[in-house]
N, C-alpha and C. Protein backbone atom coordinates (compact mmCIF):
# COMPACT_ATOMS: atom_id res chain seq x y z
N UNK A 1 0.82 -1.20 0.00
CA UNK A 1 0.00 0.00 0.00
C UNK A 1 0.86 1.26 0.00
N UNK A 2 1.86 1.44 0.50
CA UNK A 2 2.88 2.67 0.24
C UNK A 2 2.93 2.88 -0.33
N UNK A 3 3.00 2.23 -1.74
CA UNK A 3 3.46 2.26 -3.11
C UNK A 3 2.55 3.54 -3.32
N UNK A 4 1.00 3.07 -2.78
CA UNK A 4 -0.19 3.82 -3.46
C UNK A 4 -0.37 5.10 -2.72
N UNK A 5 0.03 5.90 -2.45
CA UNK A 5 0.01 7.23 -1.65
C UNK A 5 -0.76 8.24 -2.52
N UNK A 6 -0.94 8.46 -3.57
CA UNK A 6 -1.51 9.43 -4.30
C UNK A 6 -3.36 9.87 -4.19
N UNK A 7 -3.61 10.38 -5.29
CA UNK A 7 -5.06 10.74 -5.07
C UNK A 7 -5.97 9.32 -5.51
N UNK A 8 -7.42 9.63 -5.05
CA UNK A 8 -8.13 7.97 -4.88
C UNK A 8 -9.05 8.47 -6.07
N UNK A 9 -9.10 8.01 -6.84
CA UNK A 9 -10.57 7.84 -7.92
C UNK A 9 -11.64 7.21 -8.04
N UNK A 10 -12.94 7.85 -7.78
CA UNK A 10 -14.07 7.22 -7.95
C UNK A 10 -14.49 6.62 -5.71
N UNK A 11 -13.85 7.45 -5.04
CA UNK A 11 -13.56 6.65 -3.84
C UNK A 11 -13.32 5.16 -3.52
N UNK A 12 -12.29 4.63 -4.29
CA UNK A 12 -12.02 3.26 -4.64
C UNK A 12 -10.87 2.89 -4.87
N UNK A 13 -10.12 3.40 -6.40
CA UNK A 13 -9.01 3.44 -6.62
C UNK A 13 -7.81 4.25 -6.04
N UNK A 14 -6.72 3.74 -5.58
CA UNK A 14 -6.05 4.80 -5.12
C UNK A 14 -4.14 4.75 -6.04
N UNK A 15 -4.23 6.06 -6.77
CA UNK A 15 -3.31 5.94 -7.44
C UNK A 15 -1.94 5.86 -6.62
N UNK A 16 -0.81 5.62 -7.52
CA UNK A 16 0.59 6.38 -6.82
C UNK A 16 1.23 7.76 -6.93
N UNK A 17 2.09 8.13 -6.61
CA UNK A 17 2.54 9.62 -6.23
C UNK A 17 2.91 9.37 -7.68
N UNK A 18 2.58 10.80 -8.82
CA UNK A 18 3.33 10.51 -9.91
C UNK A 18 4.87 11.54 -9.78
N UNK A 19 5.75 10.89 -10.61
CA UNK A 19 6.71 11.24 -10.71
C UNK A 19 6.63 12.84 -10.90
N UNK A 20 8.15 13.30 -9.82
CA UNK A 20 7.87 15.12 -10.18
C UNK A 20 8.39 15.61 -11.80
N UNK A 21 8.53 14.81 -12.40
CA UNK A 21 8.32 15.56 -13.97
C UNK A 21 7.31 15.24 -14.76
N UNK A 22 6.17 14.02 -14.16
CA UNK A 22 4.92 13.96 -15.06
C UNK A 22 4.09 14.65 -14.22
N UNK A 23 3.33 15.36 -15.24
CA UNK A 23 2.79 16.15 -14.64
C UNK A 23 0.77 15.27 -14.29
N UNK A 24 0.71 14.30 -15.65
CA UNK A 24 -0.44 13.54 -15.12
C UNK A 24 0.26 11.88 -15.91
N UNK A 25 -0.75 11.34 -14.95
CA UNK A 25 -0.18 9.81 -15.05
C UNK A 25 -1.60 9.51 -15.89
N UNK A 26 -1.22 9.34 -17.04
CA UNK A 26 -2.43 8.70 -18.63
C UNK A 26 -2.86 7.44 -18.09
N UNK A 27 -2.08 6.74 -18.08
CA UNK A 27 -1.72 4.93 -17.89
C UNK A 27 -0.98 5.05 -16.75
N UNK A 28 -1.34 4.20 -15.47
CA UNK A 28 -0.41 3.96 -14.28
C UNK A 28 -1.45 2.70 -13.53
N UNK A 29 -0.69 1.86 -12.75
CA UNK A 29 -1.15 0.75 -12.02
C UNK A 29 -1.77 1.35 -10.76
N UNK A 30 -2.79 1.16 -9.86
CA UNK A 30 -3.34 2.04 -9.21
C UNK A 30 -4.19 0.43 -8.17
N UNK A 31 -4.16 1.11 -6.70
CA UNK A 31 -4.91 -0.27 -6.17
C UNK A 31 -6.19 -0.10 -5.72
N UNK A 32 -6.70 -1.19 -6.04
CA UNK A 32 -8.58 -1.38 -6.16
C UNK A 32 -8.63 -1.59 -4.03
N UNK A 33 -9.01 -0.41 -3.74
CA UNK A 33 -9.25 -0.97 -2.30
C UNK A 33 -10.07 -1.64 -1.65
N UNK A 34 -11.49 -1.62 -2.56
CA UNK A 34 -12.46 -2.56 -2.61
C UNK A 34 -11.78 -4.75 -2.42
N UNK A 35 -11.67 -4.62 -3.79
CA UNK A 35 -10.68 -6.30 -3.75
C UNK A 35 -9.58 -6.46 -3.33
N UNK A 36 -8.54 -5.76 -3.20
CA UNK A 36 -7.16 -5.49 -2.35
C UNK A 36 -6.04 -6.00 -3.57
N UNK A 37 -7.05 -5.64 -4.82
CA UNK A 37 -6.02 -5.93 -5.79
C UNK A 37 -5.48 -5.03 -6.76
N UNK A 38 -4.17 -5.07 -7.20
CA UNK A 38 -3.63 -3.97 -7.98
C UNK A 38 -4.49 -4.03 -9.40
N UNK A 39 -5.10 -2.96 -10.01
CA UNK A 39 -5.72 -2.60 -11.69
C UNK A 39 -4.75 -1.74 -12.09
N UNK A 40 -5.07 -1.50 -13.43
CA UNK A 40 -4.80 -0.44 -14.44
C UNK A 40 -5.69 0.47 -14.81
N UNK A 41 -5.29 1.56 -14.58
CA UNK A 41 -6.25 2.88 -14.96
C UNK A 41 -5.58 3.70 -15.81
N UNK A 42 -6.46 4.06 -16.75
CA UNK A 42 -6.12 4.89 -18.26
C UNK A 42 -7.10 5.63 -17.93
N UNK A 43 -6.65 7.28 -18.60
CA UNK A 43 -7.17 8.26 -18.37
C UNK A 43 -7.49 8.61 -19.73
N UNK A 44 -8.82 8.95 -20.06
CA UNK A 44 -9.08 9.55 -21.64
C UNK A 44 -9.45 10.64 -20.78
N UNK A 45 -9.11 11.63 -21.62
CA UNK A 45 -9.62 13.39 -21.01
C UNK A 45 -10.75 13.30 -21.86
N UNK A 46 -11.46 14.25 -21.30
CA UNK A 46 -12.84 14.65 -21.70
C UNK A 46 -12.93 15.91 -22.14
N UNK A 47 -13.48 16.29 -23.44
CA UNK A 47 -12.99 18.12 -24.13
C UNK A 47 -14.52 18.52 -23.00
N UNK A 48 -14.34 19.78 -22.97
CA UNK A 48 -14.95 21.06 -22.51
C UNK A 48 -16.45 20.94 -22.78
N UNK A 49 -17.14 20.81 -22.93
CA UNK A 49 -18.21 20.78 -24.11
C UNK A 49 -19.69 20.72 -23.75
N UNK A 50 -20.38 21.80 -23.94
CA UNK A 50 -21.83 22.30 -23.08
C UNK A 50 -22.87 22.13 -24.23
N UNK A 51 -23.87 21.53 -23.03
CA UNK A 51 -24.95 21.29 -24.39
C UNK A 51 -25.48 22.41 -24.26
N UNK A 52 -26.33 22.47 -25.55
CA UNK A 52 -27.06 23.83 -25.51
C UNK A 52 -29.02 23.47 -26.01
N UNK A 53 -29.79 24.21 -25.97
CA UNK A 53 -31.17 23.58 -26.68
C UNK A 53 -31.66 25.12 -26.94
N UNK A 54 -32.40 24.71 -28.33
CA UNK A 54 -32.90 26.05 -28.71
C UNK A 54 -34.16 26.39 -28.00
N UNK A 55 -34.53 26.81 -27.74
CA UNK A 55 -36.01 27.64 -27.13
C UNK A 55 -37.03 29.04 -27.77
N UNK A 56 -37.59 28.34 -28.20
CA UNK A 56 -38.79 29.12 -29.05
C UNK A 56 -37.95 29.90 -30.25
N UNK A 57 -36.84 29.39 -30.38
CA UNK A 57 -36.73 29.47 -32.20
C UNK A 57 -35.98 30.68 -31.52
N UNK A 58 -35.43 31.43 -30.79
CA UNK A 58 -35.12 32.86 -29.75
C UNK A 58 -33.83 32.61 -30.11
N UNK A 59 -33.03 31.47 -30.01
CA UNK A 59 -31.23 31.11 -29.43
C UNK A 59 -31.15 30.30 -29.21
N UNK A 60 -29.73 30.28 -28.33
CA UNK A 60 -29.59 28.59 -27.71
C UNK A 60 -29.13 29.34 -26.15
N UNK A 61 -29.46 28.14 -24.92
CA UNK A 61 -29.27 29.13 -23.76
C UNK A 61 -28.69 27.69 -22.94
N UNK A 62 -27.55 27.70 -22.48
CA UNK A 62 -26.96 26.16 -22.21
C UNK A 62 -27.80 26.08 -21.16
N UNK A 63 -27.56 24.56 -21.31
CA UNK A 63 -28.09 23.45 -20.36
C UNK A 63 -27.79 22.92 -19.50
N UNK A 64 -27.08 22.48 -18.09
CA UNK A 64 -26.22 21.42 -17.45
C UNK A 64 -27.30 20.48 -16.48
N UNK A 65 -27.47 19.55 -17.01
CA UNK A 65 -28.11 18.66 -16.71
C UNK A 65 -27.25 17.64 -16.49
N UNK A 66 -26.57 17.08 -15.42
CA UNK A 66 -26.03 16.00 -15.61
C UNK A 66 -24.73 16.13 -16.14
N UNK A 67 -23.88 15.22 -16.98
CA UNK A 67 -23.13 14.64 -17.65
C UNK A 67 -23.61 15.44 -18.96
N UNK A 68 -22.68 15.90 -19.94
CA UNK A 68 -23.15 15.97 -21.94
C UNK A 68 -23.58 14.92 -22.55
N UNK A 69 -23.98 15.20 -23.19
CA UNK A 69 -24.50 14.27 -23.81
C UNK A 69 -22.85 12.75 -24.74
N UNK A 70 -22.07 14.30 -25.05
CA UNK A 70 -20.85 13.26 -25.48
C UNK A 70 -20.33 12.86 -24.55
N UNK A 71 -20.37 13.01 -23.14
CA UNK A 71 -19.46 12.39 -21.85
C UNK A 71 -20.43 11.06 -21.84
N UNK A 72 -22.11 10.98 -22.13
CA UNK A 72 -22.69 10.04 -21.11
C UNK A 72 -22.34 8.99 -22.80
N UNK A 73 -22.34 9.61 -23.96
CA UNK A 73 -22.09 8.42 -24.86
C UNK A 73 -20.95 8.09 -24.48
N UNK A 74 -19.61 8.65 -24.57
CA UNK A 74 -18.15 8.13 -24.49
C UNK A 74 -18.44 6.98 -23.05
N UNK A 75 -19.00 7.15 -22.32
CA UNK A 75 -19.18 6.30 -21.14
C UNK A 75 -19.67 5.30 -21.50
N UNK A 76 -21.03 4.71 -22.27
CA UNK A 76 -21.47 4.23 -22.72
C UNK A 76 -20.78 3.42 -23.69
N UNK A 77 -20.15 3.83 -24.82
CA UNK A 77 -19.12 3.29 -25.62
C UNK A 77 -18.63 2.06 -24.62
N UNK A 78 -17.45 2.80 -24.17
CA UNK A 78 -16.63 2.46 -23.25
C UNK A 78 -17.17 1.23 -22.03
N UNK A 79 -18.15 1.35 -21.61
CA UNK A 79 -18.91 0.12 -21.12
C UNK A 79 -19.30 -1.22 -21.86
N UNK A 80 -20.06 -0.59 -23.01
CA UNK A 80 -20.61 -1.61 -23.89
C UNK A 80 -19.14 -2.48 -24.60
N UNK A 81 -18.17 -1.80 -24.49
CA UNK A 81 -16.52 -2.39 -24.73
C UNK A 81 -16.34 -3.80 -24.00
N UNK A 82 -16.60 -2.94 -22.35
CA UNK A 82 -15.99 -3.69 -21.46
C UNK A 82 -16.97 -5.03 -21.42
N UNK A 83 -18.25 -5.16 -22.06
CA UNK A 83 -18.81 -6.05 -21.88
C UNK A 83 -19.00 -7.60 -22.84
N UNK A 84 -17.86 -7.03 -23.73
CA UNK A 84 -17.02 -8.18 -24.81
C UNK A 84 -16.83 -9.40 -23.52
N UNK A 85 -17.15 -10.31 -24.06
CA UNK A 85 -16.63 -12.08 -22.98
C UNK A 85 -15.54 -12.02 -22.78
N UNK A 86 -14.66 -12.69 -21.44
CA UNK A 86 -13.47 -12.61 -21.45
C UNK A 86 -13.16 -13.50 -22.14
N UNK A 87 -11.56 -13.30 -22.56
CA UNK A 87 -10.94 -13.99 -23.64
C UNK A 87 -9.73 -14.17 -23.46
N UNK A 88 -8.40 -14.99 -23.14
CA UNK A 88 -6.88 -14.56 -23.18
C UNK A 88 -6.21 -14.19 -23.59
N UNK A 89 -6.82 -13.75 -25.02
CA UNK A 89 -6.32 -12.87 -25.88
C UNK A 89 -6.52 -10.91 -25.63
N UNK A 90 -7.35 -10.76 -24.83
CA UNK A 90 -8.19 -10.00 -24.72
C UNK A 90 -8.13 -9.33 -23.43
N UNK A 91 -8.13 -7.95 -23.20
CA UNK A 91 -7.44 -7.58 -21.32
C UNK A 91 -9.19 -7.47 -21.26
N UNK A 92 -9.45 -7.29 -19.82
CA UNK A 92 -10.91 -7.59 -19.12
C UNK A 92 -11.06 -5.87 -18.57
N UNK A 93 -11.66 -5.45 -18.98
CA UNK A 93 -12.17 -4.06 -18.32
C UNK A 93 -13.06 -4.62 -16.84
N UNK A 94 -12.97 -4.10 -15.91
CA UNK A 94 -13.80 -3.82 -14.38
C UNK A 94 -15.08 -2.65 -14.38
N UNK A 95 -14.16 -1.70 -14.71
CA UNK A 95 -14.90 -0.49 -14.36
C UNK A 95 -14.98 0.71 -15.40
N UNK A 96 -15.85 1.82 -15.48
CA UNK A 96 -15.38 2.63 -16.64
C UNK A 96 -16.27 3.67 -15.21
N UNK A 97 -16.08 5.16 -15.40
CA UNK A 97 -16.65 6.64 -14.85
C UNK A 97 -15.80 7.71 -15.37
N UNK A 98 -16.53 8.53 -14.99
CA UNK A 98 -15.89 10.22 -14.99
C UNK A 98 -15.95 10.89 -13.96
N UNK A 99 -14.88 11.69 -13.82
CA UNK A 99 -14.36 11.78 -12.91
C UNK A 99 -13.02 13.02 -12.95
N UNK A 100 -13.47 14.47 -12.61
CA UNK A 100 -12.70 15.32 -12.76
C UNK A 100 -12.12 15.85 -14.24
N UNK A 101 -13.51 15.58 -15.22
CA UNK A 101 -13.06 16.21 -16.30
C UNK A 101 -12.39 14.74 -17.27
N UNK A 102 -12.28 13.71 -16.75
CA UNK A 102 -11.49 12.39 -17.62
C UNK A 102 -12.68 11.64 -17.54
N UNK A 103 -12.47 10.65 -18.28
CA UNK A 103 -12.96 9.65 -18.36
C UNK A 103 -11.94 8.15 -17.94
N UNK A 104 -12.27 7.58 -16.69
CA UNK A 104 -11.28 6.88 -17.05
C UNK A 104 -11.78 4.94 -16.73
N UNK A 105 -10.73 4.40 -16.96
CA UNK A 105 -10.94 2.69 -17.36
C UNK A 105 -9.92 2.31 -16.93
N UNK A 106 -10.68 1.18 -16.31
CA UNK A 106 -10.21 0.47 -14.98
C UNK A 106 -10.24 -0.92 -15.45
N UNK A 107 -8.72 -2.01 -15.91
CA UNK A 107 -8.75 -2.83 -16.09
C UNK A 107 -7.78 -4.01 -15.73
N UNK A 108 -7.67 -5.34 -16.36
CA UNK A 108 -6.91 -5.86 -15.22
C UNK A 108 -5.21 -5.60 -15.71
N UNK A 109 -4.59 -5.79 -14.59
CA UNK A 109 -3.20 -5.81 -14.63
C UNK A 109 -2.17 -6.66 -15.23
N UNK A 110 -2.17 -6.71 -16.43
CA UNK A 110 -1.47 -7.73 -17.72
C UNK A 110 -0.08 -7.88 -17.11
N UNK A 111 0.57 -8.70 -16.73
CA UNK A 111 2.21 -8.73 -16.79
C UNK A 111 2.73 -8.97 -18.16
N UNK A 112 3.10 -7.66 -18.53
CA UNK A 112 3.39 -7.57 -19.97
C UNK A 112 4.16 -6.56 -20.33
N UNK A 113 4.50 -6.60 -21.29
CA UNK A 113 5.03 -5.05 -21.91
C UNK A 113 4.83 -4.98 -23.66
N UNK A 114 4.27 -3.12 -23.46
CA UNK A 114 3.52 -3.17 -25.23
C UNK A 114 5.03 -3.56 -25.96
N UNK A 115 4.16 -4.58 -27.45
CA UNK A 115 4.76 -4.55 -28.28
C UNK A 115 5.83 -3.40 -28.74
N UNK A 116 5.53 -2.33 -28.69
CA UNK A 116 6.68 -0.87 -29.12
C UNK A 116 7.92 -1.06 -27.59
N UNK A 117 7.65 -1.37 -26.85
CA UNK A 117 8.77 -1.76 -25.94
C UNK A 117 9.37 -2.81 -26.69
N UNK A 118 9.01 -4.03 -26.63
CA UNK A 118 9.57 -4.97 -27.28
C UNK A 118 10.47 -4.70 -28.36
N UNK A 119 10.18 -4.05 -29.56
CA UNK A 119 10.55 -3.64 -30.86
C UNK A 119 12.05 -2.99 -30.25
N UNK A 120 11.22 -1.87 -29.49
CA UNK A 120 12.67 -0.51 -29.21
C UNK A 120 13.59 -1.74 -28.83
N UNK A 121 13.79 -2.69 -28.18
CA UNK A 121 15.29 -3.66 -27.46
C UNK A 121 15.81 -4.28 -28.53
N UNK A 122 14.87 -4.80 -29.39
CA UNK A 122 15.44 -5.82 -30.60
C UNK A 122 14.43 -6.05 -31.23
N UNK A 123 14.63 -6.16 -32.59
CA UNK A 123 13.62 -6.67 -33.89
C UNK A 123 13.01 -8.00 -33.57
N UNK A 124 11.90 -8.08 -33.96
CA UNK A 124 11.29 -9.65 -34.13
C UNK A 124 11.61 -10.73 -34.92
N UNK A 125 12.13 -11.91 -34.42
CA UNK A 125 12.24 -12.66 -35.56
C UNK A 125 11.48 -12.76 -36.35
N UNK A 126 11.41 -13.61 -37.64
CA UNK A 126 10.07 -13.71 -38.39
C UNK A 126 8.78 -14.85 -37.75
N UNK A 127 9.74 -15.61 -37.09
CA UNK A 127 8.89 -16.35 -36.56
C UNK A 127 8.07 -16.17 -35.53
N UNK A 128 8.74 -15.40 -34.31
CA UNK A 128 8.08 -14.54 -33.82
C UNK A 128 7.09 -13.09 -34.03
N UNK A 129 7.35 -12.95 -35.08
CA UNK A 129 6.33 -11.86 -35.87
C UNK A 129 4.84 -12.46 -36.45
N UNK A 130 4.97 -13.54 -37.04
CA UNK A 130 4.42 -14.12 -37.15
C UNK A 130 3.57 -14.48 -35.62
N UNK A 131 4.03 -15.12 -35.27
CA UNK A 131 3.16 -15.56 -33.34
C UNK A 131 2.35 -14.77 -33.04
N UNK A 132 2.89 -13.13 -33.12
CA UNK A 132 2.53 -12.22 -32.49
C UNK A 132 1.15 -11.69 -33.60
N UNK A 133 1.25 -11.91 -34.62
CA UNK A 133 0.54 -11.65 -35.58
C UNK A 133 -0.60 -12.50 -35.68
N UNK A 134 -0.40 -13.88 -35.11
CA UNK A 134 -1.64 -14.77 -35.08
C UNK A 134 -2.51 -14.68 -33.93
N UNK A 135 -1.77 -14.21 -33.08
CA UNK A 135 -2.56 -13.70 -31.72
C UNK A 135 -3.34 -12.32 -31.87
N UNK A 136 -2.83 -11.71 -32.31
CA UNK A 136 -3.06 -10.57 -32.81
C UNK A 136 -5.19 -10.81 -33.52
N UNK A 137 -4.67 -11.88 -34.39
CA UNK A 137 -5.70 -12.12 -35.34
C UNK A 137 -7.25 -12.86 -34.46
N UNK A 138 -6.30 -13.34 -33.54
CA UNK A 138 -7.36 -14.43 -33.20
C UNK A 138 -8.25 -13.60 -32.33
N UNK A 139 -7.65 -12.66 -31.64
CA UNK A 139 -8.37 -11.72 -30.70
C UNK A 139 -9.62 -10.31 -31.64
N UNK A 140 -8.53 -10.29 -32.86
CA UNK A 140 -9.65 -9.81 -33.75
C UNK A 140 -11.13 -10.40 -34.09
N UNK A 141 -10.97 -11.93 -34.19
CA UNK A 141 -11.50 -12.53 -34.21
C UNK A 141 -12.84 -12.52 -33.60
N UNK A 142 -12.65 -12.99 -32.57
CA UNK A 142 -13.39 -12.71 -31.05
C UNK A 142 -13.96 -11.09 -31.58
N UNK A 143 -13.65 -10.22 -31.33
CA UNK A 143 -14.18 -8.87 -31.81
C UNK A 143 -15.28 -8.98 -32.41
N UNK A 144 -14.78 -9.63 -33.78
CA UNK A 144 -15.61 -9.43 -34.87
C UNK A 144 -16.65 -10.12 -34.56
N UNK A 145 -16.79 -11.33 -34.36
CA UNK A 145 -17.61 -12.28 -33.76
C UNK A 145 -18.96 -11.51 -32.80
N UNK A 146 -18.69 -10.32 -31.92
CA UNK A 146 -19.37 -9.75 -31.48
C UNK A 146 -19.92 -8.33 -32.04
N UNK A 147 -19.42 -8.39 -33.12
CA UNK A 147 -19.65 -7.26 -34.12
C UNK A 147 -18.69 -5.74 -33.57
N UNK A 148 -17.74 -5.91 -33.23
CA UNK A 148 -16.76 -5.14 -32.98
C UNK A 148 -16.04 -4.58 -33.87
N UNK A 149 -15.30 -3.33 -34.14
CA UNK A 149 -14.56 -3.51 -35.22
C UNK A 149 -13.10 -2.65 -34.03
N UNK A 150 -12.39 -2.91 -33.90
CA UNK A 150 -11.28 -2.53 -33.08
C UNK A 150 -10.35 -1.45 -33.71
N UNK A 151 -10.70 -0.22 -33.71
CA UNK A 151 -9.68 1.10 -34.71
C UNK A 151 -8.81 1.41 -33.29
N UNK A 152 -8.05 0.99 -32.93
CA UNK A 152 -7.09 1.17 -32.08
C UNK A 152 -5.77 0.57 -31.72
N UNK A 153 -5.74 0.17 -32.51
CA UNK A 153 -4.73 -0.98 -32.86
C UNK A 153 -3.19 -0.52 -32.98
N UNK A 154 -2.50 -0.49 -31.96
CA UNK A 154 -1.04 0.15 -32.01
C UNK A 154 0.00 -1.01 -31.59
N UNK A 155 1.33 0.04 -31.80
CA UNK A 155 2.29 -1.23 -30.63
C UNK A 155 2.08 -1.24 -29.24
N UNK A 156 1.51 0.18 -29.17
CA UNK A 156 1.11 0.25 -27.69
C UNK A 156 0.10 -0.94 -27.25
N UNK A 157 -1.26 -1.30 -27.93
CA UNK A 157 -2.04 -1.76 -27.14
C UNK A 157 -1.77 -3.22 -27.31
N UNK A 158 -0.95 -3.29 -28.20
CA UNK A 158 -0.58 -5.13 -28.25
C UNK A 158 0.67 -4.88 -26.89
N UNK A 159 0.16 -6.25 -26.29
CA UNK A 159 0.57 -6.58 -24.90
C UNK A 159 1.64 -8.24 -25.27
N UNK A 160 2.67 -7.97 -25.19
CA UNK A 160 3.87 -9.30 -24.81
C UNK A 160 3.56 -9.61 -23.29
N UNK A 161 3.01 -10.72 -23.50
CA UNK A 161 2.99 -11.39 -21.46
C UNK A 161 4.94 -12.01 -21.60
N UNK A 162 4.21 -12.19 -20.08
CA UNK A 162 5.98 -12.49 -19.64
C UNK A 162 6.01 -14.20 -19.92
N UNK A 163 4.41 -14.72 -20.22
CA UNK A 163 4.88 -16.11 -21.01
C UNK A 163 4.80 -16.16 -21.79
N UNK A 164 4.56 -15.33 -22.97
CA UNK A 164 4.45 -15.43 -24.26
C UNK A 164 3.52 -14.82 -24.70
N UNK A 165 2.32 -15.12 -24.14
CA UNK A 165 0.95 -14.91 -24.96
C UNK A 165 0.89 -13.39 -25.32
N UNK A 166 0.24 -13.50 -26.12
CA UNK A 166 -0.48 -11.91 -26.79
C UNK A 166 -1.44 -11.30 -25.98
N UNK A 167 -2.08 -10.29 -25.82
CA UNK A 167 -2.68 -9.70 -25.51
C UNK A 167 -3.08 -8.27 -26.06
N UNK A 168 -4.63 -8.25 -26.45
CA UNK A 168 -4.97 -6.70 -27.27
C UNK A 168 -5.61 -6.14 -26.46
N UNK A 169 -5.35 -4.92 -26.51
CA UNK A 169 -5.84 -3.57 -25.45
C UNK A 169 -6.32 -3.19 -26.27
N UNK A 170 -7.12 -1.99 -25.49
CA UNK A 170 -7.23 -0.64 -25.99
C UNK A 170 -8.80 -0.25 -26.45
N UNK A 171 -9.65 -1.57 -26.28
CA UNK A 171 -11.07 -1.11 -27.24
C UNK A 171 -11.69 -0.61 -26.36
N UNK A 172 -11.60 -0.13 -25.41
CA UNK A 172 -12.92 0.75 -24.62
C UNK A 172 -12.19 1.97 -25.07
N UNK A 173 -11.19 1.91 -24.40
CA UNK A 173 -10.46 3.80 -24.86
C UNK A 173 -10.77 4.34 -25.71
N UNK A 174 -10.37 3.57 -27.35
CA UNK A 174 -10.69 3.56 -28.51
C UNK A 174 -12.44 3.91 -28.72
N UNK A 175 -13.14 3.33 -28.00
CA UNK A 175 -14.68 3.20 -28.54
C UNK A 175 -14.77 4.71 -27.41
N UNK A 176 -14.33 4.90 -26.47
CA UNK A 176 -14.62 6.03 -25.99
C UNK A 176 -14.37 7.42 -26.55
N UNK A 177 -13.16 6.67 -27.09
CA UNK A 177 -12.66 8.25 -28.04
C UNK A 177 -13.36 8.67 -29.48
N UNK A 178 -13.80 7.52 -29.66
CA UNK A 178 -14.86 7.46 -30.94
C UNK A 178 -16.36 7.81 -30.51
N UNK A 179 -16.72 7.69 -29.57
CA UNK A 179 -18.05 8.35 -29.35
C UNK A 179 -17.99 10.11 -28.93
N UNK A 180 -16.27 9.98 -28.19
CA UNK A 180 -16.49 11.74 -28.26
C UNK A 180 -16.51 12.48 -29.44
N UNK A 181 -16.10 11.71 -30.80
CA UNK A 181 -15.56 12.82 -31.49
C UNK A 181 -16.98 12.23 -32.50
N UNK A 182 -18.11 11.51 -32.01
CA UNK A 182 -19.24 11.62 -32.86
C UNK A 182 -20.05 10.44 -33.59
N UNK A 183 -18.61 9.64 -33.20
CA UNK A 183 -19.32 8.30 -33.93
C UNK A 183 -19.80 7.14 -33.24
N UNK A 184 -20.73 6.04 -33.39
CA UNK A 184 -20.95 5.43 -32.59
C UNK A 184 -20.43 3.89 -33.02
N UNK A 185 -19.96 3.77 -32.72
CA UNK A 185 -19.04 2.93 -32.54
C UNK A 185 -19.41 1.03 -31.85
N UNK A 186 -20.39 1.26 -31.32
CA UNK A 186 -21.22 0.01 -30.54
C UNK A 186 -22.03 -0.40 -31.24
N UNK A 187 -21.88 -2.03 -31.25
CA UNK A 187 -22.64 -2.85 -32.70
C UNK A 187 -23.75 -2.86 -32.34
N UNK A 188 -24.84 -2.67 -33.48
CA UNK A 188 -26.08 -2.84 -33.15
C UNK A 188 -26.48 -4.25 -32.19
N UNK A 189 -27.69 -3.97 -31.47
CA UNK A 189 -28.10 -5.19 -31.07
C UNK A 189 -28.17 -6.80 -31.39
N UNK A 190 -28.77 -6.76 -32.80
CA UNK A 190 -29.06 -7.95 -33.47
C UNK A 190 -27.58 -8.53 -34.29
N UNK A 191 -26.58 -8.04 -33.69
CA UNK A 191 -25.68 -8.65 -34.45
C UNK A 191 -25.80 -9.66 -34.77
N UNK A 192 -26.27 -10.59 -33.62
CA UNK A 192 -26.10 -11.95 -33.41
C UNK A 192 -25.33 -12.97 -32.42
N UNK A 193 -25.74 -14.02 -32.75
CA UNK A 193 -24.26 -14.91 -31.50
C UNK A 193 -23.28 -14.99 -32.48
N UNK A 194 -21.66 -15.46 -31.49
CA UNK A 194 -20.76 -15.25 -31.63
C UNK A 194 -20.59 -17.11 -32.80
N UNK A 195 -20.10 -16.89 -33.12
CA UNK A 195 -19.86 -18.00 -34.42
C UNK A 195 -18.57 -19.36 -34.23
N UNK A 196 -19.34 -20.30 -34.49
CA UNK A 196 -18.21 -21.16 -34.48
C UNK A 196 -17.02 -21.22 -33.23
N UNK A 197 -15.84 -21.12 -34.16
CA UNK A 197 -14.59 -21.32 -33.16
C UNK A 197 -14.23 -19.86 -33.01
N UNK A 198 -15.02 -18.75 -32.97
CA UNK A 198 -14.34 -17.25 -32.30
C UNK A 198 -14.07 -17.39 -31.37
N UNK A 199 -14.26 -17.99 -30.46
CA UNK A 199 -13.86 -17.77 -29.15
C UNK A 199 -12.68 -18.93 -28.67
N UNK A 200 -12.20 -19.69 -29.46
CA UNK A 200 -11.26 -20.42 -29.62
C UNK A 200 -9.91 -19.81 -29.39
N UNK A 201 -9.06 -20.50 -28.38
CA UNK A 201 -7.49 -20.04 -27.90
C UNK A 201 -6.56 -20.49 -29.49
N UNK A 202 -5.73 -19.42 -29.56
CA UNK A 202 -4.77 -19.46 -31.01
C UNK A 202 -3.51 -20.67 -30.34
């Protein structure tokens, strides 16, 4: 618990002291005091942004009701993310809120390091490129299967475990950041069930 000295989010999470040259911690490991277990919390900021409604054809005269309308979709996004099946290909979201202007997501703690770490030490073999590429796929897979389409796809959010396996991040963030800037991003209802071997380990 020392570790975790910093400010608490959501009265639950309690971050660590960030370093005195970052000025905010985006991504940092943070402990769930509820389960007594360490998560990951990513911070999407939330833009400025006031609704407004016209009234008798006169203007527009803002509104604050609540949450905006783009905070309560980006939330929404971002939930309907976390509610993909778990998968081992796949990191498990807990929690999603807002909270001081962010939006942030609360998920589990991968022992891993992104692919772009990996790269920066040494190139991939081919064979290993390959590995990483079929894992990669299979978790797409799974996605699609639930009518997902995953636009977030970096070295960052591909995850190297410390035994090997793959791991893809990043689709709540992603679907959150896509509902702020307008789009909706969450598969219709009737997609359907998930097919065959999608949910099958690579």
């Amino acid at each position: 618990m020392e570790d975790y000295a910093g400010r608490i989010l959501s009265d639950r999470y309690r971050l660590p002291i960030p370093p005195s040259d970052e000025y905010e911690l985006t991504e940092t490991r943070a402990f769930d005091t509820r389960s007594g277990q360490e998560v990951l919390v990513r911070q999407v900021p939330l833009p400025e942004v006031v609704d407004a409604e016209l009234l008798d054809g006169s203007g527009a005269q803002a509104v604050a009701a609540g949450e905006p309308p783009a905070v309560r979709r980006a939330i929404a996004a971002a939930q309907a993310a976390a509610s993909v099946p778990d998968h081992p290909r796949l990191d498990q979201v807990f929690d999603v809120f807002a909270e001081d202007g962010s939006l942030w997501i609360v998920s589990e703690l991968v022992p891993a390091r992104p692919l772009a770490a990996l790269i920066a030490d040494e190139p991939l073999s081919p064979y290993r490129a390959a590995e990483v590429a079929s894992d990669v796929l299979t978790a797409l897979r799974v996605l699609h299967a639930h009518g997902w389409t995953h636009r977030n796809i970096t070295a960052r959010t591909v995850l190297i475990c410390e035994d090997g396996r793959v791991v893809l991040t990043g689709l709540a963030a992603g679907a959150a950041e896509e509902a702020l800037c307008g789009y909706d991003p969450v598969p219709p209802p009737d997609t359907g069930e998930p097919g065959g071997d999608a949910g099958a380990d690579a």
